[in-house]
C-alpha atoms as a PDB file:
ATOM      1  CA  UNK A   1     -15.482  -0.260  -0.976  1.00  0.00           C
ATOM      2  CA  UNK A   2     -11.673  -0.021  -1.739  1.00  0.00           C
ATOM      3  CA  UNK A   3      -9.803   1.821   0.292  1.00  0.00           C
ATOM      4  CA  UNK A   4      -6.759   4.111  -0.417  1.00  0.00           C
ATOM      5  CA  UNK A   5      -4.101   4.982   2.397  1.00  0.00           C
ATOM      6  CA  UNK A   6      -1.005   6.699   1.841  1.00  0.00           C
ATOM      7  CA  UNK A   7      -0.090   6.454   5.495  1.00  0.00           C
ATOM      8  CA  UNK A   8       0.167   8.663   8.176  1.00  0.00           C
ATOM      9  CA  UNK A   9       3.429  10.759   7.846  1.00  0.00           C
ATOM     10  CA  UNK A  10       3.313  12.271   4.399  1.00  0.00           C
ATOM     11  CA  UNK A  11       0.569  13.492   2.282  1.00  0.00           C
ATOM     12  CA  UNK A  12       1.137  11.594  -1.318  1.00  0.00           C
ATOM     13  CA  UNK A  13      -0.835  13.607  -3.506  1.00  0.00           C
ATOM     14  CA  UNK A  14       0.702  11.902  -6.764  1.00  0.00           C
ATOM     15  CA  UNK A  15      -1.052   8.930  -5.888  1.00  0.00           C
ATOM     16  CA  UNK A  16      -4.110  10.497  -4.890  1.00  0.00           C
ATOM     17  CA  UNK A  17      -4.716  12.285  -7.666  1.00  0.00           C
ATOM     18  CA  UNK A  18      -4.101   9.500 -10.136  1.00  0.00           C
ATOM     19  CA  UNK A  19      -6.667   7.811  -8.056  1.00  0.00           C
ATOM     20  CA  UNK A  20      -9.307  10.359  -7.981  1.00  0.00           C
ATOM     21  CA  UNK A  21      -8.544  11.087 -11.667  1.00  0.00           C
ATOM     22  CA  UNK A  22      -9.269   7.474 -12.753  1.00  0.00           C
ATOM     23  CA  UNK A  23     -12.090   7.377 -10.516  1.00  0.00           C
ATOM     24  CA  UNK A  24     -13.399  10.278 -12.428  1.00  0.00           C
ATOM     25  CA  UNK A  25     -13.083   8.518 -15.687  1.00  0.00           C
ATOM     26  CA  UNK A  26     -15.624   6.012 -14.707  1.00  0.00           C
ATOM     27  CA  UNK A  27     -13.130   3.167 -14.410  1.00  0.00           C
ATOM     28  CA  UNK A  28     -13.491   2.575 -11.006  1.00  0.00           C
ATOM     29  CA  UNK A  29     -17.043   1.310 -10.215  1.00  0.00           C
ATOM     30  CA  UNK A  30     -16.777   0.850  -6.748  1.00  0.00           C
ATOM     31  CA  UNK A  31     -17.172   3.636  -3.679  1.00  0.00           C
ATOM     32  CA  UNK A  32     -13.332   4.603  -2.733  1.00  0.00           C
ATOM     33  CA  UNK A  33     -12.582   5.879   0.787  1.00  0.00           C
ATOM     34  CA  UNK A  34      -9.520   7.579   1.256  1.00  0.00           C
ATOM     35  CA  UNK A  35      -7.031   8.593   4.227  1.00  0.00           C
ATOM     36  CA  UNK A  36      -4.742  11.329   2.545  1.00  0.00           C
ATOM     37  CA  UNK A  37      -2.688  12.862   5.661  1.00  0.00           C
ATOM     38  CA  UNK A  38      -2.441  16.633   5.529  1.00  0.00           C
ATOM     39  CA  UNK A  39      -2.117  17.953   2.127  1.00  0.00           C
ATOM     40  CA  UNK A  40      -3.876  20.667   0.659  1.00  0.00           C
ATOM     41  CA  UNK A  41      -5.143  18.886  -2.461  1.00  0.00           C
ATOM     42  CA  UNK A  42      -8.663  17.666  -2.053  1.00  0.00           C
ATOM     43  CA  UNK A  43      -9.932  14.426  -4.404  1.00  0.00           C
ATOM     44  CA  UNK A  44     -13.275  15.051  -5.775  1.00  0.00           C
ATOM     45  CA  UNK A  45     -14.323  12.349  -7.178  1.00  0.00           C
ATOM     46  CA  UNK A  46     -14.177  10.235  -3.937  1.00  0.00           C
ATOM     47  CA  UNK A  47     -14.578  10.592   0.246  1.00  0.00           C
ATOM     48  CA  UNK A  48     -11.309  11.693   1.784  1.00  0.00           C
ATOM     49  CA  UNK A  49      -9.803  12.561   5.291  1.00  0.00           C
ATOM     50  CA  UNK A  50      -6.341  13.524   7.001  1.00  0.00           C
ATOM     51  CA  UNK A  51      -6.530  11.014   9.092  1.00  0.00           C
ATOM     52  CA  UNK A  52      -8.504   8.452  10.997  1.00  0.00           C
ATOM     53  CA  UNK A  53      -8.116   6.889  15.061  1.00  0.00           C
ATOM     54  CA  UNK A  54      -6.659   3.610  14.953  1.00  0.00           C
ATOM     55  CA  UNK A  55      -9.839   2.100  15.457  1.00  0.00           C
ATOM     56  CA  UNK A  56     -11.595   3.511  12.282  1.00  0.00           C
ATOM     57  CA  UNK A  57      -8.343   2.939  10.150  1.00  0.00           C
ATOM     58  CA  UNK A  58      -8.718  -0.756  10.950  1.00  0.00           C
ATOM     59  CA  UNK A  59     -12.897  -0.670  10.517  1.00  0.00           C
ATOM     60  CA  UNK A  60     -12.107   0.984   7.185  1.00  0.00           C
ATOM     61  CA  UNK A  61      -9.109  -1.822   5.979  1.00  0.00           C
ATOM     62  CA  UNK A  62     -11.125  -4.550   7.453  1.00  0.00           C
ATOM     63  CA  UNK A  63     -14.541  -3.326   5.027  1.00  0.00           C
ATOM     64  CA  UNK A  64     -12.388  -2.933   1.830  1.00  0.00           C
ATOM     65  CA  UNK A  65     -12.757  -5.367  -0.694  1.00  0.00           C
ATOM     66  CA  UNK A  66      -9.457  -3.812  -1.744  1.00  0.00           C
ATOM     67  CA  UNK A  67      -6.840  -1.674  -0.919  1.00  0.00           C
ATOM     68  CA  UNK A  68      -4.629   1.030  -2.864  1.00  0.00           C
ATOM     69  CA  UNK A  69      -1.556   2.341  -0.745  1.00  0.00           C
ATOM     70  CA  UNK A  70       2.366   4.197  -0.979  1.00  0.00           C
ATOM     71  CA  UNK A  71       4.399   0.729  -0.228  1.00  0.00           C
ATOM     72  CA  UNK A  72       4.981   1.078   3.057  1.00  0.00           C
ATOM     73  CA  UNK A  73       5.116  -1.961   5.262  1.00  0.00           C
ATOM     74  CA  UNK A  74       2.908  -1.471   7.730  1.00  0.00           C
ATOM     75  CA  UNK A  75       0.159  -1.178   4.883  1.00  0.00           C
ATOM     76  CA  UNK A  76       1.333  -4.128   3.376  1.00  0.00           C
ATOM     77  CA  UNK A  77       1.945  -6.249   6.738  1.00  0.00           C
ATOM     78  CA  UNK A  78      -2.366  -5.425   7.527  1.00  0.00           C
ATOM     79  CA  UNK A  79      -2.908  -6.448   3.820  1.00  0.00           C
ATOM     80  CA  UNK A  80      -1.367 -10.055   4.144  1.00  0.00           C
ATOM     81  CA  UNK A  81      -2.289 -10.365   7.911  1.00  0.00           C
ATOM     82  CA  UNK A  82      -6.184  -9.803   6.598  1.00  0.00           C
ATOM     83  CA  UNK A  83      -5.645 -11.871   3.248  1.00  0.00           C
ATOM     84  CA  UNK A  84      -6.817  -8.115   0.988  1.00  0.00           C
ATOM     85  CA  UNK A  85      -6.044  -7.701  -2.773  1.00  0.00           C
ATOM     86  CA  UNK A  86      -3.275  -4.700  -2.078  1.00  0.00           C
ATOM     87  CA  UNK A  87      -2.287  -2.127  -5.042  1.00  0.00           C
ATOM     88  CA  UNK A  88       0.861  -0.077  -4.137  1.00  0.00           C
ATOM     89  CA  UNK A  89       2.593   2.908  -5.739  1.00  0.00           C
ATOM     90  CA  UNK A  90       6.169   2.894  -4.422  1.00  0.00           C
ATOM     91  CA  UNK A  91       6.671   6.953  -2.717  1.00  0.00           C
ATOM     92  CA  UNK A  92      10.158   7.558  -5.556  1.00  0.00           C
ATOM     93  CA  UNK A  93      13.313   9.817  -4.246  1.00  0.00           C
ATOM     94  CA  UNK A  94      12.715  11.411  -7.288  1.00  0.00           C
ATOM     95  CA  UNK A  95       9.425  13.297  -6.544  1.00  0.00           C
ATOM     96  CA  UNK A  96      10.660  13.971  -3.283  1.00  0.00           C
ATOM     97  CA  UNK A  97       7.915  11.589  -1.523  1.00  0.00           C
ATOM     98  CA  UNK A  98      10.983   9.690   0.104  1.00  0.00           C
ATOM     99  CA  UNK A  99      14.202   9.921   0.898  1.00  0.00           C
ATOM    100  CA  UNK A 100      15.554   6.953  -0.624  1.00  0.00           C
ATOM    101  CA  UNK A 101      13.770   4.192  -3.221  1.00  0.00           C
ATOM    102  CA  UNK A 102      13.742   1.841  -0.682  1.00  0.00           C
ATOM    103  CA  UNK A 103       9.807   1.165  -1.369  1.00  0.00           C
ATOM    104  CA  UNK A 104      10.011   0.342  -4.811  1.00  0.00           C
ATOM    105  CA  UNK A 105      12.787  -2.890  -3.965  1.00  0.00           C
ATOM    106  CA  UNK A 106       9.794  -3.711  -0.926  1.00  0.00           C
ATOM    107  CA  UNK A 107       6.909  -3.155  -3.735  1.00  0.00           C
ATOM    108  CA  UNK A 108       8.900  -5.410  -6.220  1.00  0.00           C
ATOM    109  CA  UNK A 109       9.849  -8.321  -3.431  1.00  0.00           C
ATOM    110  CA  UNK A 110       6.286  -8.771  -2.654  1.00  0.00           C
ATOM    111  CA  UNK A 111       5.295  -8.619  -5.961  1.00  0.00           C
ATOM    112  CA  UNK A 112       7.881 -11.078  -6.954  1.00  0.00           C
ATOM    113  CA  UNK A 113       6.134 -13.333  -4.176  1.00  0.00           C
ATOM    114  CA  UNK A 114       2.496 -13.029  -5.387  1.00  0.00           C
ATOM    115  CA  UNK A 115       1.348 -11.003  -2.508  1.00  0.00           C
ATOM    116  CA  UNK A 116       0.472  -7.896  -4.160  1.00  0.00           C
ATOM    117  CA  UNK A 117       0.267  -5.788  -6.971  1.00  0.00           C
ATOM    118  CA  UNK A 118       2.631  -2.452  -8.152  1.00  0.00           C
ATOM    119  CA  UNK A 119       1.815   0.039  -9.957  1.00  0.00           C
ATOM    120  CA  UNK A 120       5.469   2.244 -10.392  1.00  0.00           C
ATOM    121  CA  UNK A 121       4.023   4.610 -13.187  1.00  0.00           C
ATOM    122  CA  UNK A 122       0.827   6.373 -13.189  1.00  0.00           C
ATOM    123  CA  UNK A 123       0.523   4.378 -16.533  1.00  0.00           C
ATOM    124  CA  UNK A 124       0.374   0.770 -14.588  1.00  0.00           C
ATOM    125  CA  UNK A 125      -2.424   2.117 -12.113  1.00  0.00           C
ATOM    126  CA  UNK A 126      -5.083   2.063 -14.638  1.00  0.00           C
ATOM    127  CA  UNK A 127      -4.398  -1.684 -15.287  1.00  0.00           C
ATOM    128  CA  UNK A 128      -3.520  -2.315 -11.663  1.00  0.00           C
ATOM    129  CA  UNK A 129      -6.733  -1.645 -10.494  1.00  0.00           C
ATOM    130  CA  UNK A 130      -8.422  -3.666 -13.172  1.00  0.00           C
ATOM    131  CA  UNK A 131      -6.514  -6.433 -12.162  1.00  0.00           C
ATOM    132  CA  UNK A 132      -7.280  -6.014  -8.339  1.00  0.00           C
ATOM    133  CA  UNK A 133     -10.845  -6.888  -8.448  1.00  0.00           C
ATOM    134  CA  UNK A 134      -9.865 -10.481  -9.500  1.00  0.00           C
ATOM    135  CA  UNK A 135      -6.605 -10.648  -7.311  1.00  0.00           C
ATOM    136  CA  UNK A 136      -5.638 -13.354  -4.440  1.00  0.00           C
ATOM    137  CA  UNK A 137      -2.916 -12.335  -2.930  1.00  0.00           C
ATOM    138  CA  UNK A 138      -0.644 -15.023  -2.017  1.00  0.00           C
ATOM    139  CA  UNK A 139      -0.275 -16.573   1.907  1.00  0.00           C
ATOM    140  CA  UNK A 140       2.636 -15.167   2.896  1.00  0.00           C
ATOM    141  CA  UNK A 141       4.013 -17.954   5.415  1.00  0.00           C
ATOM    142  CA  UNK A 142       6.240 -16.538   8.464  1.00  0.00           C
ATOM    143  CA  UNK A 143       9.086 -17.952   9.570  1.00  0.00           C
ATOM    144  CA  UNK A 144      10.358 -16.155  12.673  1.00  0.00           C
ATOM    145  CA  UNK A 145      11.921 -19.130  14.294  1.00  0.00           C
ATOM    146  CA  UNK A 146      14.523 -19.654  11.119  1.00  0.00           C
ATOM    147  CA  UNK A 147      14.955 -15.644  11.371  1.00  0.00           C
ATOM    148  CA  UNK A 148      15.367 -15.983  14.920  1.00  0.00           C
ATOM    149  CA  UNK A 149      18.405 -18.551  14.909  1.00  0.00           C
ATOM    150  CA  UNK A 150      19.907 -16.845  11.710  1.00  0.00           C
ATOM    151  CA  UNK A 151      20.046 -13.757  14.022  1.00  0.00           C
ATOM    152  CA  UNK A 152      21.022 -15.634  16.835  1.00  0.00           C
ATOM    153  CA  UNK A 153      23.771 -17.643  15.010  1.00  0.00           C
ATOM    154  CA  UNK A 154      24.958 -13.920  13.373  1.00  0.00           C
ATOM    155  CA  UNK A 155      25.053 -11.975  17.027  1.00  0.00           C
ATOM    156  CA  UNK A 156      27.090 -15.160  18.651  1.00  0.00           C
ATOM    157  CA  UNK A 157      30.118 -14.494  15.912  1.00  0.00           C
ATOM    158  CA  UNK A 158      30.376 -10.819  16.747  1.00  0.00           C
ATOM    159  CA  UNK A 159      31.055 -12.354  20.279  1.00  0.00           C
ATOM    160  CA  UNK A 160      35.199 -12.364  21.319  1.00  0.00           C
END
């Protein structure tokens, strides 16, 4: 099952509908589950809800074989924790789905890593989902205590 989220503030129906419209084509063999938030379009060629508890959104993530979300970090963070292939559309200024672009610099960084796949055009989706089935996303290592002393080392100059 792949699941698509677009999170839990905004509907993003451009996504959603690209989805549903490729699913529709037949190039999407397996079932897709979907958490759209409140919108008023309504995908017909897969399951869809507003929204789900906590506890289902997690039972849902942690079934996918895949996952297709906006690029929001939260999204991606549960990807990497949970080692899932992750395709993301970046939400654009332009469509009015954000107010800034800020997504698609977070969708390219962690692209640029290996740890997931973009798709910024409804022309890449189509080829972004045939490349998910066979993607690993790359181990994202931490490093919180070199952040940690940066931040540290940053906060003690603003000091008089």
């Amino acid at each position: 099952m792949i699941f698509l989220t677009v999170g839990t503030q905004f509907p993003f129906d451009r996504l959603t509908k690209f989805v549903d419209d490729i699913a529709g084509q037949g190039y999407v063999k397996e079932e897709i589950f979907a958490q759209i938030g409140d919108t008023s379009y309504v995908p017909v060629n897969f399951k869809a809800v507003a929204s789900l508890r906590k506890q289902e959104y997690d039972a849902f993530f942690s079934k996918a074989s895949a996952v297709i979300s906006h690029a929001g970090m939260g999204t991606i963070a549960m990807a990497l924790e949970q080692n899932k292939p992750l395709l993301v559309m970046p939400r654009l200024k332009i469509h009015r789905e954000v107010i800034s672009d800020h997504q698609v610099a977070i969708a390219s960084k962690f692209a640029e890593l290996g740890c997931l796949l973009v798709a910024y055009h409804e022309k890449d989706l189509l080829e972004g989902l045939r490349c998910l089935k066979n993607f690993t996303p790359r181990k994202r290592l931490s490093h919180t205590k070199d952040v940690a002393e940066r931040i540290s080392s940053f906060l003690s100059l603003l000091q008089p």
